[in-house]
C-alpha atoms as a PDB file:
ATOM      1  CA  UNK A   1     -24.790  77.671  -5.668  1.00  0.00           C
ATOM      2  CA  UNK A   2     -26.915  74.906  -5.152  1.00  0.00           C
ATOM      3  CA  UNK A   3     -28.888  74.449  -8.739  1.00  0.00           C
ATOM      4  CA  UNK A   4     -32.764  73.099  -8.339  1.00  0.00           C
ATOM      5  CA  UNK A   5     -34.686  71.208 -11.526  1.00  0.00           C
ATOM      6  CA  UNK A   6     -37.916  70.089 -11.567  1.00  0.00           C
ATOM      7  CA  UNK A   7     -39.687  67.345 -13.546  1.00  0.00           C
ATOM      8  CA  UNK A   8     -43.406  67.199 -14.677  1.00  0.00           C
ATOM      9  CA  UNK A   9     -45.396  65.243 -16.722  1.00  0.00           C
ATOM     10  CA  UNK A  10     -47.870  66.065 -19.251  1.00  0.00           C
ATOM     11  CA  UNK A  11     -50.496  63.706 -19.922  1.00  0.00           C
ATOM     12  CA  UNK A  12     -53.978  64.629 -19.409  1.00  0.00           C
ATOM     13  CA  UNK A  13     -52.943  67.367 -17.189  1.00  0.00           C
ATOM     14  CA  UNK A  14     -55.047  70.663 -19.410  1.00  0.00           C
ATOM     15  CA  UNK A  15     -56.854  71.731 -16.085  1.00  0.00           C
ATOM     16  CA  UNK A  16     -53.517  72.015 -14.165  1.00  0.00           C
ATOM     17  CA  UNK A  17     -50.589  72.267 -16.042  1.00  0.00           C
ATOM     18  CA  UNK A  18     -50.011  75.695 -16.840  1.00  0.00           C
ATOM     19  CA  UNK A  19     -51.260  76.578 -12.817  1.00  0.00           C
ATOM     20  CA  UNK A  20     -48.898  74.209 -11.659  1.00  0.00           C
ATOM     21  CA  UNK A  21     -45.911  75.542 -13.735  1.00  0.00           C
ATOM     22  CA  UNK A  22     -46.478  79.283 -12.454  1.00  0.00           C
ATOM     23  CA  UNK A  23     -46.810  77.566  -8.709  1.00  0.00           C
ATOM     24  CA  UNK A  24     -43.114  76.388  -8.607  1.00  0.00           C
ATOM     25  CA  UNK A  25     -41.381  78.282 -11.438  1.00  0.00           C
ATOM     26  CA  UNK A  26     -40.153  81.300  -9.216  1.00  0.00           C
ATOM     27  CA  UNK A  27     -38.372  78.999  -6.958  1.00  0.00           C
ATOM     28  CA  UNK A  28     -36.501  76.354  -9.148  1.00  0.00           C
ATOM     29  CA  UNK A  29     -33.445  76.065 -11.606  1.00  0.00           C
ATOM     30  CA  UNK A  30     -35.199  74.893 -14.746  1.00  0.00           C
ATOM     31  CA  UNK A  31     -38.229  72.453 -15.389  1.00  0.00           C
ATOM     32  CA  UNK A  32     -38.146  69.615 -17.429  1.00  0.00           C
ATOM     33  CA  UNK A  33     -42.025  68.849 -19.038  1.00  0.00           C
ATOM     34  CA  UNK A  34     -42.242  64.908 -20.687  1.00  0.00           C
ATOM     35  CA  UNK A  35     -44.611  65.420 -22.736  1.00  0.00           C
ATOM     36  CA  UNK A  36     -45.782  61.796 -24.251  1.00  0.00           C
ATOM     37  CA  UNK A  37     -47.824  61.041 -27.593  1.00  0.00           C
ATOM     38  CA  UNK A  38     -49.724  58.045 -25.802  1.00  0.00           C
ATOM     39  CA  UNK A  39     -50.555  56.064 -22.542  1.00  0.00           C
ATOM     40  CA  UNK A  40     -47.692  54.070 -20.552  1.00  0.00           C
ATOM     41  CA  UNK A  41     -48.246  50.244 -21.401  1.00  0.00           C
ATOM     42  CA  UNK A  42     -50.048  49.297 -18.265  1.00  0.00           C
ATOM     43  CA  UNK A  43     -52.803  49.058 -20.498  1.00  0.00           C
ATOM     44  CA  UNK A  44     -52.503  47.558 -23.733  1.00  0.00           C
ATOM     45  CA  UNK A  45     -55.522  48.719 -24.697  1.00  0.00           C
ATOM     46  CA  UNK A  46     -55.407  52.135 -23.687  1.00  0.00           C
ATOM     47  CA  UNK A  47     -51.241  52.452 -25.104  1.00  0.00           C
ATOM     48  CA  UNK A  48     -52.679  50.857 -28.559  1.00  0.00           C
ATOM     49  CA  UNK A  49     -56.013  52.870 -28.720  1.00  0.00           C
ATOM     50  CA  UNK A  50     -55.664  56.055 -26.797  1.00  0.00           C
ATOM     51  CA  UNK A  51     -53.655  59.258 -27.487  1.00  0.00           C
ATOM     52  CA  UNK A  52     -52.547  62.299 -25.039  1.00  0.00           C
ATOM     53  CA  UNK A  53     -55.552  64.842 -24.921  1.00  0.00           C
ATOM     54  CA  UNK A  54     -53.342  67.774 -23.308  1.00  0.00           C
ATOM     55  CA  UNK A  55     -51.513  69.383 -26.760  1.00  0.00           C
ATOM     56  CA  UNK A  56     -48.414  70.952 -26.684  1.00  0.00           C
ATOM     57  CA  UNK A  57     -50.189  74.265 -27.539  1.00  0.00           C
ATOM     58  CA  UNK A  58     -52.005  74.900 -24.275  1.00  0.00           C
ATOM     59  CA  UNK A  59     -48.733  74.402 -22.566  1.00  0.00           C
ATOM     60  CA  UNK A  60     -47.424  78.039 -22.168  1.00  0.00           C
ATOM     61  CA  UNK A  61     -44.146  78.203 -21.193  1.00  0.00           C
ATOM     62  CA  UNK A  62     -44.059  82.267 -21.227  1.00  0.00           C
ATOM     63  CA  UNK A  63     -43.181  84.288 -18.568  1.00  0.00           C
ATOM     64  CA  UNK A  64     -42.138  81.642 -15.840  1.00  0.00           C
ATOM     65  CA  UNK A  65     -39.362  83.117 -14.544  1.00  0.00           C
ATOM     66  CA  UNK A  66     -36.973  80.293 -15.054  1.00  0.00           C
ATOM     67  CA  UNK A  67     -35.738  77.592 -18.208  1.00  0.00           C
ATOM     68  CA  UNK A  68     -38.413  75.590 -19.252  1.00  0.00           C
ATOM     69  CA  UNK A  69     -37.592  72.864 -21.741  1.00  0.00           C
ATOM     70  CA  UNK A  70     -40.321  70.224 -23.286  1.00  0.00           C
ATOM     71  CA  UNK A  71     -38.876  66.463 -23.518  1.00  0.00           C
ATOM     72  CA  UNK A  72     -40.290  64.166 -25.967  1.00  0.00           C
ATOM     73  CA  UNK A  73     -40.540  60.410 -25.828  1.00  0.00           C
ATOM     74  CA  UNK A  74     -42.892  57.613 -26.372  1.00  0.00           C
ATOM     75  CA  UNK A  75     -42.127  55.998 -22.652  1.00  0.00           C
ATOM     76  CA  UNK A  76     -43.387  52.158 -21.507  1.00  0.00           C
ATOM     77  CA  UNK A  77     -43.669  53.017 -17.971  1.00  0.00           C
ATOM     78  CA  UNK A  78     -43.740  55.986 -15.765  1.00  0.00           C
ATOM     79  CA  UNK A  79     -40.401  55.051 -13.870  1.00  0.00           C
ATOM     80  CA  UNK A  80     -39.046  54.939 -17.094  1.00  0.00           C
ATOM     81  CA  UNK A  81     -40.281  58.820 -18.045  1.00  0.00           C
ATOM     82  CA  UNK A  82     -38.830  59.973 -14.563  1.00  0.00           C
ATOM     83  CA  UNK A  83     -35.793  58.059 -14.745  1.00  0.00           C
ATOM     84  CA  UNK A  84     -35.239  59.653 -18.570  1.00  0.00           C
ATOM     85  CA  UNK A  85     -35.457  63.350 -16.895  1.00  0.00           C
ATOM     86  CA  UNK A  86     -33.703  62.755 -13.834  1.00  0.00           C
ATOM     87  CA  UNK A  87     -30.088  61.960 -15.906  1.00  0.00           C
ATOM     88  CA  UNK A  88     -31.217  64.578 -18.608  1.00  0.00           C
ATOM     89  CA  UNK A  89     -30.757  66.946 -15.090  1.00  0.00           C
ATOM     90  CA  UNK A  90     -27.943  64.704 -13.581  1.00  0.00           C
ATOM     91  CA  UNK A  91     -26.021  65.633 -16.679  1.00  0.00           C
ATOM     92  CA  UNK A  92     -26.668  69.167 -16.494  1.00  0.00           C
ATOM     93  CA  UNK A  93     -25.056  69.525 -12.977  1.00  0.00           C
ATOM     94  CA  UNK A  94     -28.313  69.683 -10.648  1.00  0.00           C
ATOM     95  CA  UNK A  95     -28.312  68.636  -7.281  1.00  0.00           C
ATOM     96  CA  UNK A  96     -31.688  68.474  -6.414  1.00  0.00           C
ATOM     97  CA  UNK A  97     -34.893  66.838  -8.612  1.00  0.00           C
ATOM     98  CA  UNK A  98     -38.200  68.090  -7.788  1.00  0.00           C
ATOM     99  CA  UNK A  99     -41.336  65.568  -8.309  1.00  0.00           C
ATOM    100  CA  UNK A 100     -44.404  67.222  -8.853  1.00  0.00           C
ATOM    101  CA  UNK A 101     -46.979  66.135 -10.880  1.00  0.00           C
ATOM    102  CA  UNK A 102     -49.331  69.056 -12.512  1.00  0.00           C
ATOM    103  CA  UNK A 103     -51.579  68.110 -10.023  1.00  0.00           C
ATOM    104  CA  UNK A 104     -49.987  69.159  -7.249  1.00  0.00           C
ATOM    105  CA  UNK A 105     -49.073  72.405  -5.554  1.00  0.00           C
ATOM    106  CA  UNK A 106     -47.362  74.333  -2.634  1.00  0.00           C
ATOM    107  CA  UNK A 107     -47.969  77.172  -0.729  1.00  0.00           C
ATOM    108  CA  UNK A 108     -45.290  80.212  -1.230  1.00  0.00           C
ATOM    109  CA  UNK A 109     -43.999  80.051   2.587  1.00  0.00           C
ATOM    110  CA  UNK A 110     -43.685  76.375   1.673  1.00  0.00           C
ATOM    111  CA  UNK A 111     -41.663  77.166  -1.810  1.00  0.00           C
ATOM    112  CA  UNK A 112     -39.170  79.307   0.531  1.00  0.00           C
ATOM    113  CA  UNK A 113     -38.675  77.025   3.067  1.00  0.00           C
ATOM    114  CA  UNK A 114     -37.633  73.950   1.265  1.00  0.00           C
ATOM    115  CA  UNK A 115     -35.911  75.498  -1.428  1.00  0.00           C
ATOM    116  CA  UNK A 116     -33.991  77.008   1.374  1.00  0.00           C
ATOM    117  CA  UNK A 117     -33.067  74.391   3.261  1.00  0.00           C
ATOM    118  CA  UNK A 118     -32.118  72.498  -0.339  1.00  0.00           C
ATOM    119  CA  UNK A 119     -29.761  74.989  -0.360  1.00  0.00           C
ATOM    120  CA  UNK A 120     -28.461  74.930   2.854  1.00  0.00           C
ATOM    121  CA  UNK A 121     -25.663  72.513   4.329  1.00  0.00           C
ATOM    122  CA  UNK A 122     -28.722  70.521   6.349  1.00  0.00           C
ATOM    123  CA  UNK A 123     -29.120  67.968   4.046  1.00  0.00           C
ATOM    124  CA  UNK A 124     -25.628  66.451   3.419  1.00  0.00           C
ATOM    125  CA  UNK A 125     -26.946  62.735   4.071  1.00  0.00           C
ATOM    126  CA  UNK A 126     -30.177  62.881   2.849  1.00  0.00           C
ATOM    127  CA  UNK A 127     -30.918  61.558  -0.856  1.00  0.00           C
ATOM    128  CA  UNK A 128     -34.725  62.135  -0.607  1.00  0.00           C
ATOM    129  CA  UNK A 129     -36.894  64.827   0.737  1.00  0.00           C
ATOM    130  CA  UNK A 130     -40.801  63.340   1.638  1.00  0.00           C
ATOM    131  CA  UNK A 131     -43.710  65.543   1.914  1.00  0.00           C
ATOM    132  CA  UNK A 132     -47.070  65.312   3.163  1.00  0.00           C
ATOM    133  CA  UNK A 133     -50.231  65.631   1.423  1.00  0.00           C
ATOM    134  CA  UNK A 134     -53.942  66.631   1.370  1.00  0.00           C
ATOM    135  CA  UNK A 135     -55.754  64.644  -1.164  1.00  0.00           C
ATOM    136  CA  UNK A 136     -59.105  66.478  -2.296  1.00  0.00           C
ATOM    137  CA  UNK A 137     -61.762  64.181  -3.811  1.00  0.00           C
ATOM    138  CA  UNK A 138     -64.150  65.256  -6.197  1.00  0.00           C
ATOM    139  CA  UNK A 139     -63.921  69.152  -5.774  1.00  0.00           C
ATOM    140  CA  UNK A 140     -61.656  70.864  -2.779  1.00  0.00           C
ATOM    141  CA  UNK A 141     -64.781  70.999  -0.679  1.00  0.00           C
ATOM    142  CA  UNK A 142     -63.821  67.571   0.042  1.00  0.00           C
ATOM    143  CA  UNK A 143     -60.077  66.036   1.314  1.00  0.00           C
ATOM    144  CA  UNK A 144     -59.732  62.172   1.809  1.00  0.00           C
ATOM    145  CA  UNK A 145     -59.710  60.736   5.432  1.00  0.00           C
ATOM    146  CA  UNK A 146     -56.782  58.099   5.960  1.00  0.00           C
ATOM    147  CA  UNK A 147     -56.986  54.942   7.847  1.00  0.00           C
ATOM    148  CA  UNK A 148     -55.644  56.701  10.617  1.00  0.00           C
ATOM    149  CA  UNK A 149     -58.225  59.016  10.452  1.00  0.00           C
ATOM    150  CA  UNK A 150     -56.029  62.121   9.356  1.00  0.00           C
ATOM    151  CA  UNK A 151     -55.982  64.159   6.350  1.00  0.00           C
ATOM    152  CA  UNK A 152     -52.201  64.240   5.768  1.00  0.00           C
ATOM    153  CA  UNK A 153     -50.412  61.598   4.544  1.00  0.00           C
ATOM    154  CA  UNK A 154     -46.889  61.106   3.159  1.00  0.00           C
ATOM    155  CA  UNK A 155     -45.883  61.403  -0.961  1.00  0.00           C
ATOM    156  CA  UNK A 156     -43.600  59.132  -2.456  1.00  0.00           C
ATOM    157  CA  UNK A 157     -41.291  61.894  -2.741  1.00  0.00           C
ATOM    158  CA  UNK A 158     -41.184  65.304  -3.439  1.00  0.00           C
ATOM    159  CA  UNK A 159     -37.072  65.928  -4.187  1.00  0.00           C
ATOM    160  CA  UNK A 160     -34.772  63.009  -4.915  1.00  0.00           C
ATOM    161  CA  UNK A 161     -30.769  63.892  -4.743  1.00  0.00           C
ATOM    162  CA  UNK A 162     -30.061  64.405  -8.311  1.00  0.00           C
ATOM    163  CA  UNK A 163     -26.187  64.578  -7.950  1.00  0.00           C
ATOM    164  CA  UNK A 164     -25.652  60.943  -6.740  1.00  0.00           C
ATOM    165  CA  UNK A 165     -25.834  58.697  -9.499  1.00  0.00           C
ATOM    166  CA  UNK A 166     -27.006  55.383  -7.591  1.00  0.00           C
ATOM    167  CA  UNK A 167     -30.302  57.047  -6.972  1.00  0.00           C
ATOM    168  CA  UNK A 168     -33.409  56.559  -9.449  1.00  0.00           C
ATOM    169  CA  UNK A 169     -37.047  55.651  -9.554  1.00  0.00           C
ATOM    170  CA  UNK A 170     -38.080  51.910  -9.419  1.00  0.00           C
ATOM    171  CA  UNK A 171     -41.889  52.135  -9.678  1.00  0.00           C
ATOM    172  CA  UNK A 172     -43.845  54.995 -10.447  1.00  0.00           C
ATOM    173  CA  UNK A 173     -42.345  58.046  -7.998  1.00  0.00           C
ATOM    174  CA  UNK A 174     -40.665  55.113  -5.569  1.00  0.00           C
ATOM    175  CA  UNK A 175     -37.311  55.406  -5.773  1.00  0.00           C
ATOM    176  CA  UNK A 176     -34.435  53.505  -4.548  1.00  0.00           C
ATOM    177  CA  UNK A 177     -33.238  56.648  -1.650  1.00  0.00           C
ATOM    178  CA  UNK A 178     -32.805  54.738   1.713  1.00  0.00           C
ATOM    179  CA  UNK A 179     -31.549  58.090   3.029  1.00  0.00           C
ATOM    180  CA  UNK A 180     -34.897  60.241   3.557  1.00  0.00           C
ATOM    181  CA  UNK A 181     -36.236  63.063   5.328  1.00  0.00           C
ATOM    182  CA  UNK A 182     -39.851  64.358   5.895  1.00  0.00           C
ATOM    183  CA  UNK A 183     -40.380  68.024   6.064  1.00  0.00           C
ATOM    184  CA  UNK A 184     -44.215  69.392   7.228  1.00  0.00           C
ATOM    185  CA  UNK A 185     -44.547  71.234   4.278  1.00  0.00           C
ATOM    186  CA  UNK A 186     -48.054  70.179   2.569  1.00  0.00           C
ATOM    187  CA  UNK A 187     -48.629  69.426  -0.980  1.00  0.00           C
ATOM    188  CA  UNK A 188     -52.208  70.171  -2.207  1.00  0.00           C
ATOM    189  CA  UNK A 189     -53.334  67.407  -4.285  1.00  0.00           C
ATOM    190  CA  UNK A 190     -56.051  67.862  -6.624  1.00  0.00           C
ATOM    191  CA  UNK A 191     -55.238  64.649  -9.040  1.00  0.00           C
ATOM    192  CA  UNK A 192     -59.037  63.563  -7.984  1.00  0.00           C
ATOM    193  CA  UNK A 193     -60.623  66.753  -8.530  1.00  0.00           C
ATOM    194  CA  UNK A 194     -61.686  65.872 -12.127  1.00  0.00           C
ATOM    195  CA  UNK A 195     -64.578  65.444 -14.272  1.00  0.00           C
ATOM    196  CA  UNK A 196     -65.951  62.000 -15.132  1.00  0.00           C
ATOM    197  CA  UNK A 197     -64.740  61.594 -18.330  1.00  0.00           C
ATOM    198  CA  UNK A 198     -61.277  62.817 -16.875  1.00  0.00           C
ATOM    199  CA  UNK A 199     -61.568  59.735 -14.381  1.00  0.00           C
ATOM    200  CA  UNK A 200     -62.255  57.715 -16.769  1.00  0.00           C
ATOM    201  CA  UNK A 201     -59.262  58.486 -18.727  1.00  0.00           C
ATOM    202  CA  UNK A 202     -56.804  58.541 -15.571  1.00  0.00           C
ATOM    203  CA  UNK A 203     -57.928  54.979 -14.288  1.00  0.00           C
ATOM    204  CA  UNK A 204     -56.925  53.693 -17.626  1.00  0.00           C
ATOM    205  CA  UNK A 205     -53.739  54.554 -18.119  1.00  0.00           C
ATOM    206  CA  UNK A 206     -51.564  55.897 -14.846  1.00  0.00           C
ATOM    207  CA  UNK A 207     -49.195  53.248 -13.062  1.00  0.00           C
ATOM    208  CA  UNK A 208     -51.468  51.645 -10.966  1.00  0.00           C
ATOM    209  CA  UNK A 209     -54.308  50.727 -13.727  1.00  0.00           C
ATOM    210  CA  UNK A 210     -53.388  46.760 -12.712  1.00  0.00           C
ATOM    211  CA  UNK A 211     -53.914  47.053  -9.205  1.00  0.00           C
ATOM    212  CA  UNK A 212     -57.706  48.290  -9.161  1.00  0.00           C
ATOM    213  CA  UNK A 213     -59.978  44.995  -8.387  1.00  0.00           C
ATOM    214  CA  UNK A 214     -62.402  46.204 -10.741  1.00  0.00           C
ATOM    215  CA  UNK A 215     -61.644  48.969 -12.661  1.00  0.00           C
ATOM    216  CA  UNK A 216     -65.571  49.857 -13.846  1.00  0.00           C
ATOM    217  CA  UNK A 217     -66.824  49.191 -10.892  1.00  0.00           C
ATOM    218  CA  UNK A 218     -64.997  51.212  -9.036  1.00  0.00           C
ATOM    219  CA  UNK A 219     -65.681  54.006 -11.237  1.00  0.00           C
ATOM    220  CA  UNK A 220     -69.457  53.260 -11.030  1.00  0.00           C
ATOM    221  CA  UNK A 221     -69.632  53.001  -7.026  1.00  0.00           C
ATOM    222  CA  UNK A 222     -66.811  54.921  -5.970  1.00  0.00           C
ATOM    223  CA  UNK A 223     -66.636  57.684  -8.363  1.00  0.00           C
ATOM    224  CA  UNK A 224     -69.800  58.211  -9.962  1.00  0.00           C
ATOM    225  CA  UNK A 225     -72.411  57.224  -7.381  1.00  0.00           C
ATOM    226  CA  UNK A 226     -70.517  58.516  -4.523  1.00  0.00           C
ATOM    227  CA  UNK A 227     -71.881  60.243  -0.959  1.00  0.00           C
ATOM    228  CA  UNK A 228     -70.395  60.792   1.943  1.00  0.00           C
ATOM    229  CA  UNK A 229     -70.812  57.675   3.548  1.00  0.00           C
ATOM    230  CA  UNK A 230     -68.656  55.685   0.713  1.00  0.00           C
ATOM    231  CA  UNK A 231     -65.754  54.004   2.319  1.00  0.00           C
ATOM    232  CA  UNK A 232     -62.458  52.573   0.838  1.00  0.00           C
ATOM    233  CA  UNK A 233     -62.592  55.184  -2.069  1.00  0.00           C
ATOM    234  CA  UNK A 234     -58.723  54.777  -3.534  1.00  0.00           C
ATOM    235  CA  UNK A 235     -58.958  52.853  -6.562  1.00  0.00           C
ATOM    236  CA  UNK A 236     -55.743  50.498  -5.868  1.00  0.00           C
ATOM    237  CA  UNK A 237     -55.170  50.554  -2.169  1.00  0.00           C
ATOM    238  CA  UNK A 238     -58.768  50.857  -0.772  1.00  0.00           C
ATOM    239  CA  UNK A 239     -58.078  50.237   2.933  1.00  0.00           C
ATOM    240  CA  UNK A 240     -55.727  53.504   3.121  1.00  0.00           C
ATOM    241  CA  UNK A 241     -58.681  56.010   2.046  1.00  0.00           C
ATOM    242  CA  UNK A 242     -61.231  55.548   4.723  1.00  0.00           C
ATOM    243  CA  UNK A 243     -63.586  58.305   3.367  1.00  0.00           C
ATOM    244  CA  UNK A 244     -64.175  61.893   1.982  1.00  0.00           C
ATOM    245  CA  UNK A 245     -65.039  64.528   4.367  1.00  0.00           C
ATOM    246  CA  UNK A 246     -65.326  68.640   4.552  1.00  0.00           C
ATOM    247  CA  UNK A 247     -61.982  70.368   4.711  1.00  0.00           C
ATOM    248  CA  UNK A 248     -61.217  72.236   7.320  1.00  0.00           C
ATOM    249  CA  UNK A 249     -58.887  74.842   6.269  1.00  0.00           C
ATOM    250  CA  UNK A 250     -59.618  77.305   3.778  1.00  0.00           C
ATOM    251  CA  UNK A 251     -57.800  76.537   0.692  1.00  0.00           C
ATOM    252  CA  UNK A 252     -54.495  78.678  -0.678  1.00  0.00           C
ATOM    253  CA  UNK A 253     -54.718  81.291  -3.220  1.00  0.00           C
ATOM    254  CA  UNK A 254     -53.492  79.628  -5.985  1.00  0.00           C
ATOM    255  CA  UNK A 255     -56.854  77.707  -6.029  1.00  0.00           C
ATOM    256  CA  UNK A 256     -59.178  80.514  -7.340  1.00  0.00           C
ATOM    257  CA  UNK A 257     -56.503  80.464 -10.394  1.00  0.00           C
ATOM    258  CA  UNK A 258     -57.540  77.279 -12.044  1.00  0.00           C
ATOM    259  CA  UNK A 259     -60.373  74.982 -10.600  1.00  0.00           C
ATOM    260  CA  UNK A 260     -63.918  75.162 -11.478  1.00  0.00           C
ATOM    261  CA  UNK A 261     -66.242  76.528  -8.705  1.00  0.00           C
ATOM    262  CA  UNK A 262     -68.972  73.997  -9.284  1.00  0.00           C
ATOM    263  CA  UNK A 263     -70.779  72.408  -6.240  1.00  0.00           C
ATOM    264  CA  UNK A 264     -70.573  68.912  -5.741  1.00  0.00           C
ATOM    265  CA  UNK A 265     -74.125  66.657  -6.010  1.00  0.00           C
ATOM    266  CA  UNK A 266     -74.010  63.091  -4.011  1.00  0.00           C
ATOM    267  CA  UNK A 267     -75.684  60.336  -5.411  1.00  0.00           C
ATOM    268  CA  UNK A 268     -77.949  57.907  -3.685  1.00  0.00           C
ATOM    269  CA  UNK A 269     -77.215  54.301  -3.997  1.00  0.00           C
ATOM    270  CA  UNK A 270     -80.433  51.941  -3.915  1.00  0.00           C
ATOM    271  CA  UNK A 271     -80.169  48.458  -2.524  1.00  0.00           C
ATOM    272  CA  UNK A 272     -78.579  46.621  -5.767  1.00  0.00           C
ATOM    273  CA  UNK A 273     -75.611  49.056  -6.090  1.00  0.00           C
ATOM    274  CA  UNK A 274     -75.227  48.977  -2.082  1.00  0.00           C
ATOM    275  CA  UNK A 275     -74.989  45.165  -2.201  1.00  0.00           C
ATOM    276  CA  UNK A 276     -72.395  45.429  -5.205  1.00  0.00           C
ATOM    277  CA  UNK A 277     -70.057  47.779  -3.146  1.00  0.00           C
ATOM    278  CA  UNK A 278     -70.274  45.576  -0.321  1.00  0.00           C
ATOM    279  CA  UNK A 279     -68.869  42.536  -2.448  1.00  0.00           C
ATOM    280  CA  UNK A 280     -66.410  45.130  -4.005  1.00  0.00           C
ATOM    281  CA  UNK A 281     -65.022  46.085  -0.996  1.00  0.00           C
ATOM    282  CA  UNK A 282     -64.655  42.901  -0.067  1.00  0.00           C
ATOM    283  CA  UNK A 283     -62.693  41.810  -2.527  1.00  0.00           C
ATOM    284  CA  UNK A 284     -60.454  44.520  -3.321  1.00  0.00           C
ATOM    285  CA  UNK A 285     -59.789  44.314   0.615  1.00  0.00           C
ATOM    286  CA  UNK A 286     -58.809  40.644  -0.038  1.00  0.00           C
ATOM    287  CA  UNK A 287     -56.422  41.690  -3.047  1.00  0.00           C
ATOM    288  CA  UNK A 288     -54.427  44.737  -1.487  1.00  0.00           C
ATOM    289  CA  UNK A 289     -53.889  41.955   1.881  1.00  0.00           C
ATOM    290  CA  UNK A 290     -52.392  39.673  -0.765  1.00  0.00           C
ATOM    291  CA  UNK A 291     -50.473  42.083  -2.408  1.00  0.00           C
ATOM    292  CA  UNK A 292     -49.515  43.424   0.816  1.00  0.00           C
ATOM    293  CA  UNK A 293     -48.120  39.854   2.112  1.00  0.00           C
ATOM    294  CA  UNK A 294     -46.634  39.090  -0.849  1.00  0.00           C
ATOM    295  CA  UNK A 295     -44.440  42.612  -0.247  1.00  0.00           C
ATOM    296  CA  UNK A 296     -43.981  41.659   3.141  1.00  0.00           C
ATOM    297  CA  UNK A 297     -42.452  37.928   2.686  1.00  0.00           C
ATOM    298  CA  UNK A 298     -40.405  39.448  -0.079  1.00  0.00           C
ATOM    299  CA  UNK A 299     -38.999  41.843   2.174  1.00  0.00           C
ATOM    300  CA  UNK A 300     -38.199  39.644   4.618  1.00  0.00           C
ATOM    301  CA  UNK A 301     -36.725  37.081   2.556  1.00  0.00           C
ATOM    302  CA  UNK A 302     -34.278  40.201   1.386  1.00  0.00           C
ATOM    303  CA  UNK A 303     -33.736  41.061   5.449  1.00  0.00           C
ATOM    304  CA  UNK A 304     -33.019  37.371   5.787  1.00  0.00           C
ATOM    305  CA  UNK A 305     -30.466  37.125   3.203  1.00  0.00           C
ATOM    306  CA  UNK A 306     -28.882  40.547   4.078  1.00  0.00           C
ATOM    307  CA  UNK A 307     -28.178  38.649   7.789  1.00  0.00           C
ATOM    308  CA  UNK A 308     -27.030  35.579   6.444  1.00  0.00           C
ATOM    309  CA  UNK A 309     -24.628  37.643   4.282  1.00  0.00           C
ATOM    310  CA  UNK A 310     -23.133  39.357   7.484  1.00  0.00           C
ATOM    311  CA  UNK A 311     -22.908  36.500   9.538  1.00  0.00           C
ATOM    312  CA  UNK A 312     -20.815  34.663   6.700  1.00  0.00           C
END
């Protein structure tokens, strides 16, 4: 029978964790929980300075249904904490890797359905599975509106083929699967349902800490004095959240099991903050085009050489 592991991480993830691990434990194998002492070194000030606030004793690994085992290690980058649990799995015969942060969670129809096919003959060829996501902002009220002006978009991955030992991650939850497959089965992501301080905290020390323009003041005009007219809201790749707005669908019943039922309060932005976000904007949009050039010349100088290659 087809075995099913999935990984989670837990740094700064009290609000969620133990939610999250009752969400998919009924359907999966065993789950693997890195649990680190510190920040990954995107930040050498926050790795240095800053230690995990989630302890191991509000983890509760009681009662889940399946094996549950906590993995220790003082990782450099989070490729490096996935990579470490995907070959702990590899080695213990799984064919399928789950990636799902505590953050994130799926409906029970959804559970059934993908574990199913995962354990069906369907997915012979395919070395990752892709989901889409709704990504709530603030409190689940609100869901982020993508530059296409949709409320889904696609996850980096939410099962990677564990079995074939070419596969891992190369940044983050990237990984190196050319072989993928989307399935509509939405992921509820609440990683920007937080409190301030909790922002705070996350912006300092997750993978993409380097790629915010300006980390406090994006945290001052995005975060803290948002309303619902704030555009370009994601702290590294602006351009891809338009905006916040009201979500449509009622939300799942796992919900009412862990988040707060506060009501959100907009803030008003008077000229001087206005004009700041304006310039902000501006230039984060002018560092994610670079960035985004820069990824699109190296790619084609690696399509160039692959058709040089073939011609020889």
């Amino acid at each position: 029978m087809t075995k099913i592991a999935l990984q989670v991480i837990a740094f700064n993830v009290s609000p969620w964790i133990n939610a999250m691990l009752q969400n998919a434990a009924p359907y999966v194998d065993k789950i693997y929980i890195a649990y680190p002492p510190r920040p990954w070194a995107y930040s050498e000030y926050a790795r240095n300075n800053l230690k995990n606030p989630t302890s191991l004793d509000e983890i509760s690994l009681e009662e889940l249904g399946c094996e549950a085992e906590v993995v220790h290690g003082d990782w450099k980058y989070d490729e490096d904490t996935r990579n470490h649990l995907l070959c702990l799995a590899r080695n213990e015969g799984f064919e399928w890797m789950i990636i799902q942060d505590a953050d994130e969670f799926y409906s029970h129809d959804s559970w059934i359905r993908a574990t199913d096919l995962m354990r069906s003959d369907q997915l012979q060829d395919t070395e990752l599975l892709i989901t889409p996501w709704f990504n709530f902002w603030k409190t689940p009220e609100y869901v982020i509106e993508n530059h296409c002006g949709g409320i889904k978009s696609l996850n980096e991955g939410f099962a990677i083929r564990c079995s074939n030992p070419l596969l891992r991650f190369t940044f983050s939850r990237t990984s190196n699967a050319i072989k993928r497959r989307v399935i509509d089965e939405p992921c509820y992501h609440y990683g920007y349902v937080m409190s301030d301080e909790q922002m705070s905290l996350k912006i300092q020390t997750w993978a993409h800490t380097k790629e915010i323009a300006n980390m406090r003041q994006w945290y001052r005009l995005k975060w803290q004095y948002w309303n619902e007219s704030t555009r370009y809201l994601h702290p590294g790749s602006p351009i891809h959240w338009s905006k916040a707005i009201r979500f449509p669908h009622p939300q799942p019943d796992f919900y009412w099991k862990f988040m707060p039922n506060h009501k959100l309060e907009e803030q008003a932005k008077g000229y001087m903050l206005a004009s700041q976000e304006t310039l902000w904007n501006t230039r984060a949009l002018l560092k994610w085009s670079i960035r985004r050039l820069k990824a699109l010349s190296r790619a084609s100088l690696s399509n160039l050489g692959r058709s040089v290659r073939r011609k020889d």
